[in-house]
N, C-alpha and C. Protein backbone atom coordinates (compact mmCIF):
# COMPACT_ATOMS: atom_id res chain seq x y z
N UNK A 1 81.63 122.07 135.08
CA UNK A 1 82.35 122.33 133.86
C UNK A 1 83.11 121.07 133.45
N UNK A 2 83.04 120.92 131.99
CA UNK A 2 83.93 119.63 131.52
C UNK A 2 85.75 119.84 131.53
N UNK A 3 86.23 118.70 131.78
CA UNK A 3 87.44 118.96 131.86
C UNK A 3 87.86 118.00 130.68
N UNK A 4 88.95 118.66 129.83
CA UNK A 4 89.08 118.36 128.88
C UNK A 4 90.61 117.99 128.99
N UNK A 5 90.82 116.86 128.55
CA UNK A 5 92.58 116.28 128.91
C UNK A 5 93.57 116.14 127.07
N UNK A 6 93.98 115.97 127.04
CA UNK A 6 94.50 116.04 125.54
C UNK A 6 94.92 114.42 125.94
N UNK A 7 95.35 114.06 124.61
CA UNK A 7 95.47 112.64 124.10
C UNK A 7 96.76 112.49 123.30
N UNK A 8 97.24 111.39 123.45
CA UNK A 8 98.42 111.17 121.96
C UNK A 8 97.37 110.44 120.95
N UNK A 9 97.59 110.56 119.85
CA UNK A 9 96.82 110.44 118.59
C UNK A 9 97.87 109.37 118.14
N UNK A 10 97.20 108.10 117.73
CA UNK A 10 97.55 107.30 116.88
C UNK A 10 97.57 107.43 115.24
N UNK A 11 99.15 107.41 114.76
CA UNK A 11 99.12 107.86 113.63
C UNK A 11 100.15 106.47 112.73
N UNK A 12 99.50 106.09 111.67
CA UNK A 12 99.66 104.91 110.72
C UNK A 12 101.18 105.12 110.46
N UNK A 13 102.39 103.96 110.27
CA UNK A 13 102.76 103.94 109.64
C UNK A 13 103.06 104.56 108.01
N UNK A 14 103.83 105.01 107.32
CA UNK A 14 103.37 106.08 105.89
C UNK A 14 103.20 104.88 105.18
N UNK A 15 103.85 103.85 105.22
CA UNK A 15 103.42 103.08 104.32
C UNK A 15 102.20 102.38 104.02
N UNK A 16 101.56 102.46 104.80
CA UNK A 16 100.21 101.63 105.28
C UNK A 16 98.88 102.83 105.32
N UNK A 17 99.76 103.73 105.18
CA UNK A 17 98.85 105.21 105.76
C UNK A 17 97.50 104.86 104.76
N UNK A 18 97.52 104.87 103.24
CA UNK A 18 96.75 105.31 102.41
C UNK A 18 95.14 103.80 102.73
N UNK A 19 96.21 102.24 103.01
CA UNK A 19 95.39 101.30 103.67
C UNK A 19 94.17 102.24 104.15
N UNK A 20 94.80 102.58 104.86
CA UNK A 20 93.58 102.85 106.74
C UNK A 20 93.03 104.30 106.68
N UNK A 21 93.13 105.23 105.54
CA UNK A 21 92.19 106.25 105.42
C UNK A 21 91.55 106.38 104.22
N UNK A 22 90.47 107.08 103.86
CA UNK A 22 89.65 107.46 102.75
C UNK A 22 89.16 109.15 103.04
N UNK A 23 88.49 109.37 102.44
CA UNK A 23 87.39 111.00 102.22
C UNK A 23 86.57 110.82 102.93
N UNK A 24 86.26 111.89 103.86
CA UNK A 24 85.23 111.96 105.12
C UNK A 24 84.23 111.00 104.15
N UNK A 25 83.28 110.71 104.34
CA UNK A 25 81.66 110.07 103.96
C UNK A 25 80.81 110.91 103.60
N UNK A 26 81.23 112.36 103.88
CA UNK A 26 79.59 113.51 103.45
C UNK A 26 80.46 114.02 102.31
N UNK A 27 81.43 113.41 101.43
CA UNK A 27 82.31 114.09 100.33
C UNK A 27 82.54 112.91 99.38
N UNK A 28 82.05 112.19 99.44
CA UNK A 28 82.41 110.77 98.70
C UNK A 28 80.86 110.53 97.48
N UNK A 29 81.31 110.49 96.48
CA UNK A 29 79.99 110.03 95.86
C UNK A 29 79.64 108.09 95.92
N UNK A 30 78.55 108.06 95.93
CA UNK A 30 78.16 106.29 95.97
C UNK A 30 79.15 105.57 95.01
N UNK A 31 79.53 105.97 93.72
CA UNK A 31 80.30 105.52 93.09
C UNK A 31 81.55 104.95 93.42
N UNK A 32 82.13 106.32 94.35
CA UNK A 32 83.33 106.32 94.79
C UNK A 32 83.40 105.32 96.27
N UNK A 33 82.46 105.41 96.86
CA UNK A 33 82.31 104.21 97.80
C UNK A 33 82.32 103.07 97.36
N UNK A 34 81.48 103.05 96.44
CA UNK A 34 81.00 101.36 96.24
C UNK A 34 83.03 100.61 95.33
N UNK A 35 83.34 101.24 94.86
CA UNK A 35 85.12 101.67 94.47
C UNK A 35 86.19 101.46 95.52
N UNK A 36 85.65 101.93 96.23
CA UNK A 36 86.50 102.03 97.57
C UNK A 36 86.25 100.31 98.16
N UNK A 37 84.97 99.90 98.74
CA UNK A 37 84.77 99.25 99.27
C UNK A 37 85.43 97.76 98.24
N UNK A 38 85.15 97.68 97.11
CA UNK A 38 85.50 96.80 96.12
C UNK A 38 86.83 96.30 95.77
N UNK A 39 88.13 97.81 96.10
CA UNK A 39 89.23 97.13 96.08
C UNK A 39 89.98 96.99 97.76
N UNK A 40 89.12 97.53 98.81
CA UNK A 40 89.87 97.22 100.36
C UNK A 40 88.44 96.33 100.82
N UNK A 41 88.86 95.04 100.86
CA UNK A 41 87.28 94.44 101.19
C UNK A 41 87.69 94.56 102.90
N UNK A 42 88.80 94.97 103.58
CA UNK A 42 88.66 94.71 105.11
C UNK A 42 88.76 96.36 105.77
């Protein structure tokens, strides 16, 4: 049987938060990617 341990979760700064996340990938249209990618080039 697997043993399963819990974790602390790394969570962003609020100010920086919006930086370092986007919309899962199976909810995003190409548009909205190619948008995304264009104004966070890193």
């Amino acid at each position: 049987m697997a043993i399963i341990k819990p974790f602390r979760a790394l969570h962003p700064v609020p100010e920086k938060a919006k930086q370092v996340s986007c919309v899962p990938y199976d909810v995003a249209y190409e548009s909205e990617v190619r948008d995304f990618i264009k104004n966070n080039p890193n």
